[in-house]
C-alpha atoms as a PDB file:
ATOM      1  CA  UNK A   1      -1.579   0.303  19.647  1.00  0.00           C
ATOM      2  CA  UNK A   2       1.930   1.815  19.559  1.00  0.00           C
ATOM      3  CA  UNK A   3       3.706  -1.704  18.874  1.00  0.00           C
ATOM      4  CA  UNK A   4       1.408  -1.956  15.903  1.00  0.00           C
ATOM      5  CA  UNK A   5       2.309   0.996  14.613  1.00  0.00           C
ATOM      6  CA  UNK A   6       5.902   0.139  15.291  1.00  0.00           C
ATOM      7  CA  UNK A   7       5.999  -2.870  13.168  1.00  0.00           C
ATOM      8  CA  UNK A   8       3.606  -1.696  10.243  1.00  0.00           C
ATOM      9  CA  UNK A   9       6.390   1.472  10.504  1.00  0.00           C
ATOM     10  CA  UNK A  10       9.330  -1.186  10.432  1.00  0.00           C
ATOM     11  CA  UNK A  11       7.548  -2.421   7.620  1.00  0.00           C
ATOM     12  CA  UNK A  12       7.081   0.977   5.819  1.00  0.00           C
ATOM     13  CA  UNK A  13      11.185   1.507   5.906  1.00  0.00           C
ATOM     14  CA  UNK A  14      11.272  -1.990   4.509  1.00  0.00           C
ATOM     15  CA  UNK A  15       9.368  -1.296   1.957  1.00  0.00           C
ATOM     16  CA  UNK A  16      10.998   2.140   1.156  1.00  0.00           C
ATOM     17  CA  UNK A  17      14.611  -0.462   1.212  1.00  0.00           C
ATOM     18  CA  UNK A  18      12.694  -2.331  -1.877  1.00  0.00           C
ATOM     19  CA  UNK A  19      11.297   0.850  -3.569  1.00  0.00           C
ATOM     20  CA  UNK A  20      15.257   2.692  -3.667  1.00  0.00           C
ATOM     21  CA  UNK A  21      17.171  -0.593  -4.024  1.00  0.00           C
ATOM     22  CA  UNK A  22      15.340  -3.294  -6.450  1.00  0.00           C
ATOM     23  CA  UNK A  23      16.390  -3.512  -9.529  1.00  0.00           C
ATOM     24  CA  UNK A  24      13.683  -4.055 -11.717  1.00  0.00           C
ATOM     25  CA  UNK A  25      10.902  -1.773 -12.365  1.00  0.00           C
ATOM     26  CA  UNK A  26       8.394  -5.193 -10.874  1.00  0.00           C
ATOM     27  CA  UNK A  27      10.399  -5.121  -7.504  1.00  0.00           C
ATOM     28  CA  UNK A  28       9.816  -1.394  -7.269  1.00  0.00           C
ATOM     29  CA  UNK A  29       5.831  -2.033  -7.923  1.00  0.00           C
ATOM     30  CA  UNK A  30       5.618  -4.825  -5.307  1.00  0.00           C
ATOM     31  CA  UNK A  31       7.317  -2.900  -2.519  1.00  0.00           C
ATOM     32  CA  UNK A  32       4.856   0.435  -3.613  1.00  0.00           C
ATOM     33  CA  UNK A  33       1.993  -1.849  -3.263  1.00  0.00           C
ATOM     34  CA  UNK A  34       2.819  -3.470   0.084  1.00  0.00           C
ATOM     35  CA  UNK A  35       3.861   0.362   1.135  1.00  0.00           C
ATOM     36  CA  UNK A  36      -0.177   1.075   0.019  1.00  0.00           C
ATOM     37  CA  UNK A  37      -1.212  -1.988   2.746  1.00  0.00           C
ATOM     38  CA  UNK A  38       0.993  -1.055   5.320  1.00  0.00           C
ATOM     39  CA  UNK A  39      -0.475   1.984   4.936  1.00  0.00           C
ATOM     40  CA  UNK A  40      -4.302   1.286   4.762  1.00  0.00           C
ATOM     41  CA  UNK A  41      -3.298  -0.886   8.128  1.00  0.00           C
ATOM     42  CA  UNK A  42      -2.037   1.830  10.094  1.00  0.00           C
ATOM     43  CA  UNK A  43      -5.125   4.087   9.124  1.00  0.00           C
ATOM     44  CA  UNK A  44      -7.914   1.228  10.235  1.00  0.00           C
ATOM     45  CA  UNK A  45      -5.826   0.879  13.495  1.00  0.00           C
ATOM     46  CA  UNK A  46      -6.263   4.477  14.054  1.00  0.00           C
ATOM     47  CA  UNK A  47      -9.996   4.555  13.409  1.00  0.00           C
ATOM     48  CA  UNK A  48     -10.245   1.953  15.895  1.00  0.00           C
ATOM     49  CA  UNK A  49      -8.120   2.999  18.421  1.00  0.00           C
ATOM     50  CA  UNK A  50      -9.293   6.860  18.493  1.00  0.00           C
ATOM     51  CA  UNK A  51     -13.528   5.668  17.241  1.00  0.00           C
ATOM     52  CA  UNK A  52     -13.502   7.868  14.106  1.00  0.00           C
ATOM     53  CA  UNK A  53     -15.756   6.026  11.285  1.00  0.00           C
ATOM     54  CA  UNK A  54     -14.310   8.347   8.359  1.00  0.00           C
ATOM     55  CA  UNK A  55     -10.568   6.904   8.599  1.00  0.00           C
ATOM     56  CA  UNK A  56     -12.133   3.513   8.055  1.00  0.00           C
ATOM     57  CA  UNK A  57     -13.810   4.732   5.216  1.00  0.00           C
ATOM     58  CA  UNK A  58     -10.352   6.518   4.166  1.00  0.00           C
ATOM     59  CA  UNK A  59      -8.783   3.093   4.275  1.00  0.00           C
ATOM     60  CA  UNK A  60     -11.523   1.144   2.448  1.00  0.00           C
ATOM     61  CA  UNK A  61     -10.874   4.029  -0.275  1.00  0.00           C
ATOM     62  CA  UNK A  62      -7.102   3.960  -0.374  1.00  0.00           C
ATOM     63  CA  UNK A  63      -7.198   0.400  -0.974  1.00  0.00           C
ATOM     64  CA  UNK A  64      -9.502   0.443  -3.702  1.00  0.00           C
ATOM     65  CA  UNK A  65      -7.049   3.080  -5.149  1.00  0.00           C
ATOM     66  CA  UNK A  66      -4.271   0.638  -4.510  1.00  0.00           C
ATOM     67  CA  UNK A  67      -5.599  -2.221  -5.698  1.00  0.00           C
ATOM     68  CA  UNK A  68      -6.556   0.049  -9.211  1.00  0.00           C
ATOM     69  CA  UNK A  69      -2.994   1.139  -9.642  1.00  0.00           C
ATOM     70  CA  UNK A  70      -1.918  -2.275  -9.549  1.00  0.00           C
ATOM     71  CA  UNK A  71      -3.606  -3.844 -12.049  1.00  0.00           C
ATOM     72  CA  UNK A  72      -2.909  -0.918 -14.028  1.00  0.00           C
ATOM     73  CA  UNK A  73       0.898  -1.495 -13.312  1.00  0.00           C
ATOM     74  CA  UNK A  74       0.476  -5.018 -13.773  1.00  0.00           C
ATOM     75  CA  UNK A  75      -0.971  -4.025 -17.831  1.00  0.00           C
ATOM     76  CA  UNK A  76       1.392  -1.695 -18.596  1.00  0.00           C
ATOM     77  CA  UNK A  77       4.074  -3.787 -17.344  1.00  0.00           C
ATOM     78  CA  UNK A  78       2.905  -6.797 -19.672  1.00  0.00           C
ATOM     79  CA  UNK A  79       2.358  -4.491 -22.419  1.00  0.00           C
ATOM     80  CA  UNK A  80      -0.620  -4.172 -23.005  1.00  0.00           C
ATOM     81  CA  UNK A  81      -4.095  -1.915 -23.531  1.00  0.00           C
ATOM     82  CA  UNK A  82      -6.288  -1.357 -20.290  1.00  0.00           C
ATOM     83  CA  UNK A  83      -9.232  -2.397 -21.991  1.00  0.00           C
ATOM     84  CA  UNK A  84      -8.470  -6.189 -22.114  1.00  0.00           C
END
């Protein structure tokens, strides 16, 4: 369990790298988003490892949430209305 949580963490400092360093405003969005996965992974490894069901349903949830703000990036990005 901890050398899970030690890569998905490598991962996380990665990902902050990305967030601080890219330079466009798309790099910045990609490295949020994988930030949201590597973070949904380490909460379903800790609802497995310690047997609680609600951190699985926190993880379902926070991906949802991720997955929403990206397309909503993803539109305002390109310009355009929500609705299309």
């Amino acid at each position: 369990m901890s050398v899970l949580v030690s890569i998905l963490a490598v991962g996380g400092f990665l990902c902050l790298y990305r967030i601080y360093q890219g330079p466009t405003i798309s790099d910045r969005a990609v490295g949020v988003d994988i930030m949201g996965i590597l973070f949904v992974g380490i909460t379903a490894l800790a609802a497995l490892f310690y047997n609680l069901s609600y951190l699985m349903d926190l993880s379902i949830t926070l991906a949802l949430f991720s997955f929403i703000g990206t397309l909503a990036l993803a539109k305002y990005l390109e310009k355009r209305s929500l609705d299309d």
